[in-house]
PDB file of N, CA and C in Angstrom:
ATOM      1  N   UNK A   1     -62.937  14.663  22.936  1.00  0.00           N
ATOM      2  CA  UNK A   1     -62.010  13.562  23.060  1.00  0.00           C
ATOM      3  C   UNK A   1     -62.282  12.825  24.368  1.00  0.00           C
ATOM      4  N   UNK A   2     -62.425  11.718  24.825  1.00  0.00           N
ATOM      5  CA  UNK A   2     -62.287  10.473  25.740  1.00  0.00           C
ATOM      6  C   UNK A   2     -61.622  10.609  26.510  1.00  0.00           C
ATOM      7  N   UNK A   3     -61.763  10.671  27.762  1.00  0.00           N
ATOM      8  CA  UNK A   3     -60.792  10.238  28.552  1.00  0.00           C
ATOM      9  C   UNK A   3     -60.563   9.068  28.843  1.00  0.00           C
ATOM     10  N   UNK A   4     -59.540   8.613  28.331  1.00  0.00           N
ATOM     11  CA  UNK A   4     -59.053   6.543  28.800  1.00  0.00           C
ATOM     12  C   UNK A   4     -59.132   6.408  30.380  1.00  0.00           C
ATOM     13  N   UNK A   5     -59.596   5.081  30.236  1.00  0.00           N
ATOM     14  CA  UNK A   5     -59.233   4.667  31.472  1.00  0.00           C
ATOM     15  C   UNK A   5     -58.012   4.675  31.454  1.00  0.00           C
ATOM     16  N   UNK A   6     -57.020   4.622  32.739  1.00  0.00           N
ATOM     17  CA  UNK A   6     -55.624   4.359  33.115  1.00  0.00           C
ATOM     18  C   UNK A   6     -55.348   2.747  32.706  1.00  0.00           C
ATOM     19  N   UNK A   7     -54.214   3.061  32.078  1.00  0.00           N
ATOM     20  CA  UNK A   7     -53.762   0.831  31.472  1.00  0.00           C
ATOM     21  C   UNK A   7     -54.482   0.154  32.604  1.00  0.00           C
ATOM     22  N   UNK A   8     -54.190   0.335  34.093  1.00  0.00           N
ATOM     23  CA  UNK A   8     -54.251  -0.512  35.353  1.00  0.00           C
ATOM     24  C   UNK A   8     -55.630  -1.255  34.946  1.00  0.00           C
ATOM     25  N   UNK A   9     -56.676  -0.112  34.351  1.00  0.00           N
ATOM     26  CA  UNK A   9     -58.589  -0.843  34.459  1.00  0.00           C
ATOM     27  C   UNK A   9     -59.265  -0.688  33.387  1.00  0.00           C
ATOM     28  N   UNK A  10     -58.313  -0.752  31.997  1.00  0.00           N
ATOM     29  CA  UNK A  10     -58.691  -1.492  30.796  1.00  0.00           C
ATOM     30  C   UNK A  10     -58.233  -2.997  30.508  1.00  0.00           C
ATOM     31  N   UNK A  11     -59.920  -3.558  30.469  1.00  0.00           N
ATOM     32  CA  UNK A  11     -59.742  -4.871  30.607  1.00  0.00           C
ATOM     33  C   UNK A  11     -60.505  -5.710  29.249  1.00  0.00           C
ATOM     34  N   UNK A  12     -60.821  -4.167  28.167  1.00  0.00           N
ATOM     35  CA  UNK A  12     -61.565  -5.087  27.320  1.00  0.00           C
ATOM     36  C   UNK A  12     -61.297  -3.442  25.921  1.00  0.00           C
ATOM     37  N   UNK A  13     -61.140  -4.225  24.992  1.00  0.00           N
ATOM     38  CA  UNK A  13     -60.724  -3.417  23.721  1.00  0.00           C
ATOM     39  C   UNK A  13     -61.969  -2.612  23.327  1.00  0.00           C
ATOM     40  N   UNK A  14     -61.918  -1.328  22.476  1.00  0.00           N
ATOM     41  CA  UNK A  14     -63.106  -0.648  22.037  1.00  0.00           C
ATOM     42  C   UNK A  14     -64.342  -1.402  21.189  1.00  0.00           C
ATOM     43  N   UNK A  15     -63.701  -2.269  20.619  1.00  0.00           N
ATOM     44  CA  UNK A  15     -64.221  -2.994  19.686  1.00  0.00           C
ATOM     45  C   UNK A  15     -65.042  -4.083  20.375  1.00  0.00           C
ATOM     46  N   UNK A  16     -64.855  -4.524  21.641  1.00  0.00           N
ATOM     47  CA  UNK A  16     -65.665  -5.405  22.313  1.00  0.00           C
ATOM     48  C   UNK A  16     -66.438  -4.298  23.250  1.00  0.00           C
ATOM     49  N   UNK A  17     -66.887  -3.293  23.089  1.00  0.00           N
ATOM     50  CA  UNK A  17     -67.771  -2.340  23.693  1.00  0.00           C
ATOM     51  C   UNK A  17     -68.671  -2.435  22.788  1.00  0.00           C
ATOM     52  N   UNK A  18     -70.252  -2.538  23.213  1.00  0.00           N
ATOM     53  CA  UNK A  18     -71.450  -2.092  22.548  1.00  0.00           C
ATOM     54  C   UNK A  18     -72.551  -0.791  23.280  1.00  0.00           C
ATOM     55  N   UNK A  19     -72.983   0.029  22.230  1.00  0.00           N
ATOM     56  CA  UNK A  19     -73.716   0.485  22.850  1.00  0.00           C
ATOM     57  C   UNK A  19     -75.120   0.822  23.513  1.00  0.00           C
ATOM     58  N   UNK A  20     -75.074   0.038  24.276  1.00  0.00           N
ATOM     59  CA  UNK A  20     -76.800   0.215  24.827  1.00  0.00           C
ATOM     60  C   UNK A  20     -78.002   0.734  24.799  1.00  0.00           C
ATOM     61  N   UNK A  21     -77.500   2.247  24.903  1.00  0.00           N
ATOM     62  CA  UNK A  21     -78.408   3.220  24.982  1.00  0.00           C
ATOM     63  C   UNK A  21     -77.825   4.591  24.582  1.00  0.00           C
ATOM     64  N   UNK A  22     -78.302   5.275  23.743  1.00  0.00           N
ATOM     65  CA  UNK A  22     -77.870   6.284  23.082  1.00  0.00           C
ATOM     66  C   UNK A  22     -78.962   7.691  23.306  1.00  0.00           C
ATOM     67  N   UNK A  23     -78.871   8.853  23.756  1.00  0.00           N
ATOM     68  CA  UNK A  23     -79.423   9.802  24.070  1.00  0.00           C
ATOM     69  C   UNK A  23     -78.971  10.987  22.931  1.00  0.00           C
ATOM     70  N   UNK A  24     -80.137  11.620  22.299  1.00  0.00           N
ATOM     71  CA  UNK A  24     -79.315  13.212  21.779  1.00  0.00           C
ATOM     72  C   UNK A  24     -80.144  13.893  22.261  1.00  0.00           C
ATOM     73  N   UNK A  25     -79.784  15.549  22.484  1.00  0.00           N
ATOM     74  CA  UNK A  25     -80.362  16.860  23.034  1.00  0.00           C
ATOM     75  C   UNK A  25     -81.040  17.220  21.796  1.00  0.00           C
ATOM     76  N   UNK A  26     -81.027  16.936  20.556  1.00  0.00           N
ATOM     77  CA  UNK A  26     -81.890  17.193  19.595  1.00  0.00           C
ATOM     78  C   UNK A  26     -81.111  18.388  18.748  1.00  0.00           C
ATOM     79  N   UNK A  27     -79.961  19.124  19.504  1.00  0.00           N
ATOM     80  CA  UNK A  27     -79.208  20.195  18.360  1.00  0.00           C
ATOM     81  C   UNK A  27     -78.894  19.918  17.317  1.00  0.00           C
ATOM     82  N   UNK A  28     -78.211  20.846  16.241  1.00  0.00           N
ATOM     83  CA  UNK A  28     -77.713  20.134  15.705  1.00  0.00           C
ATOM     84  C   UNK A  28     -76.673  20.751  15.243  1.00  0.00           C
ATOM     85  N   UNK A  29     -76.073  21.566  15.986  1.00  0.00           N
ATOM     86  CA  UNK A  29     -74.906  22.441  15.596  1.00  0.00           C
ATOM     87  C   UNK A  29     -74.402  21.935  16.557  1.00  0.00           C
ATOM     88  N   UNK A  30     -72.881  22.094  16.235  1.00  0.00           N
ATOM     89  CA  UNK A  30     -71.622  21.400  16.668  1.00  0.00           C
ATOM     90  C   UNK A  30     -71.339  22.004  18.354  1.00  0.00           C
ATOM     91  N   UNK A  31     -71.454  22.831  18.371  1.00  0.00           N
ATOM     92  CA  UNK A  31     -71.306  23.775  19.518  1.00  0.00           C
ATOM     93  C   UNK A  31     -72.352  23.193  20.743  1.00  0.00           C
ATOM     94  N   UNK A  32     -74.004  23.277  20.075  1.00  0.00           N
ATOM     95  CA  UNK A  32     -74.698  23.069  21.372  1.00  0.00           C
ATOM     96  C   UNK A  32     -75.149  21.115  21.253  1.00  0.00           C
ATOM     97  N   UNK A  33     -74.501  20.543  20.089  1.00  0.00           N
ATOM     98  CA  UNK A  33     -75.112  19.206  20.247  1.00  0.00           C
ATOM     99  C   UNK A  33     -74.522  18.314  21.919  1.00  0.00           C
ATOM    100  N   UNK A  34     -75.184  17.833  22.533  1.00  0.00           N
ATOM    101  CA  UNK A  34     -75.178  16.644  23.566  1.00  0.00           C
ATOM    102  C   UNK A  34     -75.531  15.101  23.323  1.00  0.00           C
ATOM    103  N   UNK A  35     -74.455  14.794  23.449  1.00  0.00           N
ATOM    104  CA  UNK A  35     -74.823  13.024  23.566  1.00  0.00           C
ATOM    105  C   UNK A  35     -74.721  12.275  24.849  1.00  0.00           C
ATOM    106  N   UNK A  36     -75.182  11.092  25.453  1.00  0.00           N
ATOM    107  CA  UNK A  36     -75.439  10.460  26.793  1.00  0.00           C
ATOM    108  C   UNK A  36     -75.437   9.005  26.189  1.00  0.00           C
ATOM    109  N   UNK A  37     -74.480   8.472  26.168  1.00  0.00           N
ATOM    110  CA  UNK A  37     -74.729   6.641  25.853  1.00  0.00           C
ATOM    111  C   UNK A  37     -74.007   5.724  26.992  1.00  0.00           C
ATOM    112  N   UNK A  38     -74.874   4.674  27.200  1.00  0.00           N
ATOM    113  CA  UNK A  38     -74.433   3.453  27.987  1.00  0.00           C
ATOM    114  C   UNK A  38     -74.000   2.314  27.465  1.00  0.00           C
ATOM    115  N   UNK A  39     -73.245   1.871  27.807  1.00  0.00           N
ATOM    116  CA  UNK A  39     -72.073   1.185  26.991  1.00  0.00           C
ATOM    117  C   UNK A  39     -71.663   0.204  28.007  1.00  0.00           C
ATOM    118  N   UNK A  40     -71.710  -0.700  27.365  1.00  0.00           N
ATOM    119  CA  UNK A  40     -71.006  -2.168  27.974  1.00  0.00           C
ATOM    120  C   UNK A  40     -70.329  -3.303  27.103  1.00  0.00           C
ATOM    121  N   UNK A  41     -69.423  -4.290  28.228  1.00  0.00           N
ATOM    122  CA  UNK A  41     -68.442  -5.167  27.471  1.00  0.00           C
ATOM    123  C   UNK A  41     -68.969  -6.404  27.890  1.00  0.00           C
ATOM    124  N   UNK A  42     -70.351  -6.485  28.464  1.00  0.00           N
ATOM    125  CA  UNK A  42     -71.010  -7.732  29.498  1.00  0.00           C
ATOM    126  C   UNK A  42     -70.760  -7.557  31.074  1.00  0.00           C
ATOM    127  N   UNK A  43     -69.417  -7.125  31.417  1.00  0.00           N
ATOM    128  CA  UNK A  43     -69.177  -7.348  32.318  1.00  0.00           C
ATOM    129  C   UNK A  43     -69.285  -5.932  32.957  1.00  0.00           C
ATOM    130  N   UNK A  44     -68.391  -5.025  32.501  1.00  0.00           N
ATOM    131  CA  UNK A  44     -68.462  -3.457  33.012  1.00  0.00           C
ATOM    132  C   UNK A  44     -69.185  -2.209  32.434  1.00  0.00           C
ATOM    133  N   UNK A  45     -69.940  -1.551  32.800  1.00  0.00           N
ATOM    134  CA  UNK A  45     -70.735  -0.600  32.931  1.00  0.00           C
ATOM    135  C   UNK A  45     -70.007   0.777  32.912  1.00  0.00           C
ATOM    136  N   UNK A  46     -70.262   1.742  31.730  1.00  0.00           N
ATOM    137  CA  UNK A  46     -69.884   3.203  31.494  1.00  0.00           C
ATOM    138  C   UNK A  46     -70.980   3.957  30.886  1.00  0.00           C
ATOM    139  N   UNK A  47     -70.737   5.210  31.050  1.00  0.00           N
ATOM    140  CA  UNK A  47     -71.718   6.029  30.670  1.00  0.00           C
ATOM    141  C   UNK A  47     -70.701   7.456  29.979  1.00  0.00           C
ATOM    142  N   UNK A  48     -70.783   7.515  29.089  1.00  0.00           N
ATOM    143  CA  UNK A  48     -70.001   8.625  28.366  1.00  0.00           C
ATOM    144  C   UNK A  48     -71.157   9.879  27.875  1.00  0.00           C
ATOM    145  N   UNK A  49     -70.688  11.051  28.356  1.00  0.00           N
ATOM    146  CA  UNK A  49     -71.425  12.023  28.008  1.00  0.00           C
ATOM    147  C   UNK A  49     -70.495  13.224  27.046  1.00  0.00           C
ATOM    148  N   UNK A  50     -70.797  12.904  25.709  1.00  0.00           N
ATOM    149  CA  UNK A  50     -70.167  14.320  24.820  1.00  0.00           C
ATOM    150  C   UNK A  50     -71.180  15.369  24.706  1.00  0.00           C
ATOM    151  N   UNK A  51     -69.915  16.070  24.424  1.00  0.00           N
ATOM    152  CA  UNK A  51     -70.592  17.745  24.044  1.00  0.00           C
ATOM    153  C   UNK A  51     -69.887  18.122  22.472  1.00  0.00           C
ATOM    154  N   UNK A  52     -70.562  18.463  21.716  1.00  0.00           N
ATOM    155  CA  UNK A  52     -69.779  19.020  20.535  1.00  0.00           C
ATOM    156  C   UNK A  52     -69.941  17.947  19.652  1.00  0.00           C
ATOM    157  N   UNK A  53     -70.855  16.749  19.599  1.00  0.00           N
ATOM    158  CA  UNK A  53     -70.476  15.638  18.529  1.00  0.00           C
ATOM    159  C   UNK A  53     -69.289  15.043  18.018  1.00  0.00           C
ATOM    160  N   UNK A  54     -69.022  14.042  17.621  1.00  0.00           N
ATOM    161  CA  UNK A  54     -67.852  13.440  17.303  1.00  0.00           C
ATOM    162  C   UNK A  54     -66.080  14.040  17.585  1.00  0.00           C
ATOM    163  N   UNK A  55     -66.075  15.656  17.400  1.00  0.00           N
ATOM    164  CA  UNK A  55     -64.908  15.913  17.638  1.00  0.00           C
ATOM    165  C   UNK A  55     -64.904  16.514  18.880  1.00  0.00           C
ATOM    166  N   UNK A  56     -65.904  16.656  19.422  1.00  0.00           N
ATOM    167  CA  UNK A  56     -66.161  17.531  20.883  1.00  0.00           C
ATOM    168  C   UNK A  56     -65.332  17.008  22.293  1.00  0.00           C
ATOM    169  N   UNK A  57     -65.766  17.487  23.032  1.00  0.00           N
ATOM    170  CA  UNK A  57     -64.995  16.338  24.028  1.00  0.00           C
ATOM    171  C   UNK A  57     -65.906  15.962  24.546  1.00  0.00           C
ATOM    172  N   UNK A  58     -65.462  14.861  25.534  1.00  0.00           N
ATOM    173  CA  UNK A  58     -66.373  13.592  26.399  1.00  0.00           C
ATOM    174  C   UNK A  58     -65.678  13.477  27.463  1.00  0.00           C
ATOM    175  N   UNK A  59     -66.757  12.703  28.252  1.00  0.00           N
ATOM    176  CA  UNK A  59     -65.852  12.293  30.076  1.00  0.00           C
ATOM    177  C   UNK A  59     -66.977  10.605  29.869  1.00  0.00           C
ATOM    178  N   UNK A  60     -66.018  10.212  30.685  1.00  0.00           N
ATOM    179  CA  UNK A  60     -66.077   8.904  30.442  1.00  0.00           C
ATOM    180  C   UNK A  60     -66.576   8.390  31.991  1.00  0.00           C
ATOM    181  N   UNK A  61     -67.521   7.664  32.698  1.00  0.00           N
ATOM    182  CA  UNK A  61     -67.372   7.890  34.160  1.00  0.00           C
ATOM    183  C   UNK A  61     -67.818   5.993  34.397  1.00  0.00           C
ATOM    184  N   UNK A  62     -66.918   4.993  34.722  1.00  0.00           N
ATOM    185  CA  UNK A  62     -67.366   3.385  34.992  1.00  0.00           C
ATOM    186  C   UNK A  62     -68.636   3.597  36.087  1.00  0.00           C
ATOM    187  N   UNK A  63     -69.175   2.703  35.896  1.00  0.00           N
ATOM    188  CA  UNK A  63     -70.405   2.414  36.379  1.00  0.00           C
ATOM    189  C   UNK A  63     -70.391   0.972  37.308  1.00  0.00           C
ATOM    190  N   UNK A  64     -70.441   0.350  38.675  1.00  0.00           N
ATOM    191  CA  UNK A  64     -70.751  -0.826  39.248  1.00  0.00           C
ATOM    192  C   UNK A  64     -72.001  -1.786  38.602  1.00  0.00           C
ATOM    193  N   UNK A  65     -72.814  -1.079  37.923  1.00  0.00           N
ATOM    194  CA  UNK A  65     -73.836  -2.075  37.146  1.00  0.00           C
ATOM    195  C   UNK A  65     -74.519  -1.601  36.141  1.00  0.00           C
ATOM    196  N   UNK A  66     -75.620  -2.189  35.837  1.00  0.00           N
ATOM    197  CA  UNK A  66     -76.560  -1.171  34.441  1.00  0.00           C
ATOM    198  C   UNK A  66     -77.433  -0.447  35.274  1.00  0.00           C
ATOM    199  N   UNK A  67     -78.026  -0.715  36.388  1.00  0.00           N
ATOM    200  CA  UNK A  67     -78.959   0.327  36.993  1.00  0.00           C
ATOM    201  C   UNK A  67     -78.022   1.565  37.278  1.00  0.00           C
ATOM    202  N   UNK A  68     -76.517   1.617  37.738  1.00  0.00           N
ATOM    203  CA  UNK A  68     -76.508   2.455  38.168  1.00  0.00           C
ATOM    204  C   UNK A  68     -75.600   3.406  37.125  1.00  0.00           C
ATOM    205  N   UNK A  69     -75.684   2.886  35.582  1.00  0.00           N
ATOM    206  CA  UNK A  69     -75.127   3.555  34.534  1.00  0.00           C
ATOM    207  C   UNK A  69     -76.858   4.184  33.973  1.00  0.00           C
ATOM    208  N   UNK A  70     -77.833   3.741  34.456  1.00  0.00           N
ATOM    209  CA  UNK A  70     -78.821   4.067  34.247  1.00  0.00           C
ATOM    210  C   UNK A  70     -79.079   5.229  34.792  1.00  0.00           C
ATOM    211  N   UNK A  71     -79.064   5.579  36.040  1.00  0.00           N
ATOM    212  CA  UNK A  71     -79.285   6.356  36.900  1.00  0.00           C
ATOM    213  C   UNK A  71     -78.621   7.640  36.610  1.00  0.00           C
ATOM    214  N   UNK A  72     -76.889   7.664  36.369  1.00  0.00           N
ATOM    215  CA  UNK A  72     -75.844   8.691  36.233  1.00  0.00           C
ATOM    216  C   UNK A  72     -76.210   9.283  34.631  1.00  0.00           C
ATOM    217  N   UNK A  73     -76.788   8.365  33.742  1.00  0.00           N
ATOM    218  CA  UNK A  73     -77.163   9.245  32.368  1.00  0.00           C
ATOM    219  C   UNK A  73     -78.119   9.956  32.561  1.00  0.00           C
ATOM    220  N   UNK A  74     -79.048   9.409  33.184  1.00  0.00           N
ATOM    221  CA  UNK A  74     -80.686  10.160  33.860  1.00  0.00           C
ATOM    222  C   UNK A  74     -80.259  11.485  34.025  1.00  0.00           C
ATOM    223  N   UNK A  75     -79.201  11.559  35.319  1.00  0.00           N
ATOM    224  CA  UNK A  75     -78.496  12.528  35.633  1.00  0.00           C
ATOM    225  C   UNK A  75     -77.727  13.786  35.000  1.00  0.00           C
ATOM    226  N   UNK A  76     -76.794  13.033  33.849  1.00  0.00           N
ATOM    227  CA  UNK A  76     -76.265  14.005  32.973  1.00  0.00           C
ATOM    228  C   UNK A  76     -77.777  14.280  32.050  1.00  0.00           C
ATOM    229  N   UNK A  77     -78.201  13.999  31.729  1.00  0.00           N
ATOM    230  CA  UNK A  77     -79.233  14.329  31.002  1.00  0.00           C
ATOM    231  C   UNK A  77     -80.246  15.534  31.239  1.00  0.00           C
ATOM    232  N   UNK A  78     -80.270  15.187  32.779  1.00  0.00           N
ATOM    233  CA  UNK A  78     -81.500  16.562  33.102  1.00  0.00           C
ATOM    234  C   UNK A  78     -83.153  15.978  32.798  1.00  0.00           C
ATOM    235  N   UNK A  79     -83.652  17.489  32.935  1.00  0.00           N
ATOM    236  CA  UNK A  79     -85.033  16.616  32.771  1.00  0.00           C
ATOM    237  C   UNK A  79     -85.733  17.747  31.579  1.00  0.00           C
ATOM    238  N   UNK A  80     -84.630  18.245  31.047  1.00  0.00           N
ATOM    239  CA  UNK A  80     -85.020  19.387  29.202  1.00  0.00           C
ATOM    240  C   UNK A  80     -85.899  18.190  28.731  1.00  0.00           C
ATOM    241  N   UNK A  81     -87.054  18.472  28.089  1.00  0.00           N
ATOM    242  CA  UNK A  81     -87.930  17.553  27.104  1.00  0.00           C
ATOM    243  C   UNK A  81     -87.096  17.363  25.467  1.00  0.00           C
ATOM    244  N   UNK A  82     -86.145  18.002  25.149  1.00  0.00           N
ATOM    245  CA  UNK A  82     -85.716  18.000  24.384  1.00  0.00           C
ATOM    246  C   UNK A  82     -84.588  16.858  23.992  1.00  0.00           C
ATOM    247  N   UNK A  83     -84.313  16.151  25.139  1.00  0.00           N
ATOM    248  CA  UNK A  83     -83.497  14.719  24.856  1.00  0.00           C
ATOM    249  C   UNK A  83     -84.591  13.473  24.474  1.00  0.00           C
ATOM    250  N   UNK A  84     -83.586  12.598  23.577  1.00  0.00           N
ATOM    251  CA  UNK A  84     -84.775  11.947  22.579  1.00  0.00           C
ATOM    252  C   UNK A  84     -83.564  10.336  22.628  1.00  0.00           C
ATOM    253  N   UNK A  85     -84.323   9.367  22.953  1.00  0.00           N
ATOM    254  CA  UNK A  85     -83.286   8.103  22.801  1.00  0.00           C
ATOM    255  C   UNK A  85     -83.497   7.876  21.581  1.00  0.00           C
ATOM    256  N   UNK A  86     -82.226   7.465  20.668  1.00  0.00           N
ATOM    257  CA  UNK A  86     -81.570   7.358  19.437  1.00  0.00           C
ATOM    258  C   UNK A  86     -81.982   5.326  19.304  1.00  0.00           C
ATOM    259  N   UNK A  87     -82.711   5.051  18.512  1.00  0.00           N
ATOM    260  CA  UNK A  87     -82.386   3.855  18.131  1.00  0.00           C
ATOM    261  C   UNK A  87     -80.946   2.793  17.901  1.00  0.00           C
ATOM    262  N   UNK A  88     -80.903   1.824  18.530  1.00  0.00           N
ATOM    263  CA  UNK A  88     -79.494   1.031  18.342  1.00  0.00           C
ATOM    264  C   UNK A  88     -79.410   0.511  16.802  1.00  0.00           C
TER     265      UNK A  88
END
């Protein structure tokens, strides 16, 4: 599950979010799957990293730009050969 931003620094609906860049760890059981996507509204920069696929949970972390939502997925990601970017 997501953690929301707080009302105060949602400034744009889910539906005006696209996603950029999409990462999987290659599992495929529910338990060890990992996801890493960068996500933007034009203006603001996030990087959400789940564990567990769709019902798993996630952390949600804003980003100041695309390099540096670039950088923090790099990060959650690691450097396992086993992460593979997912076509948009």
């Amino acid at each position: 599950m997501a953690v929301p931003l707080p009302p105060s620094e949602r400034c744009y609906s889910v539906s005006d979010v696209i996603v950029e860049q999409h990462w999987w760890n290659g599992d495929r059981t529910a338990r060890g799957r990992r996801d890493v996507y960068i996500r933007t509204d034009g203006q603001r920069w996030e990087v959400q990293a789940q564990i567990g696929g769709e019902s798993g949970r996630s952390r949600v972390q804003e980003c100041p730009s695309r390099a540096a939502a670039a950088i923090l997925a790099g990060a959650w990601r690691g450097n396992h050969p086993a992460w593979r970017q997912l076509p948009q």
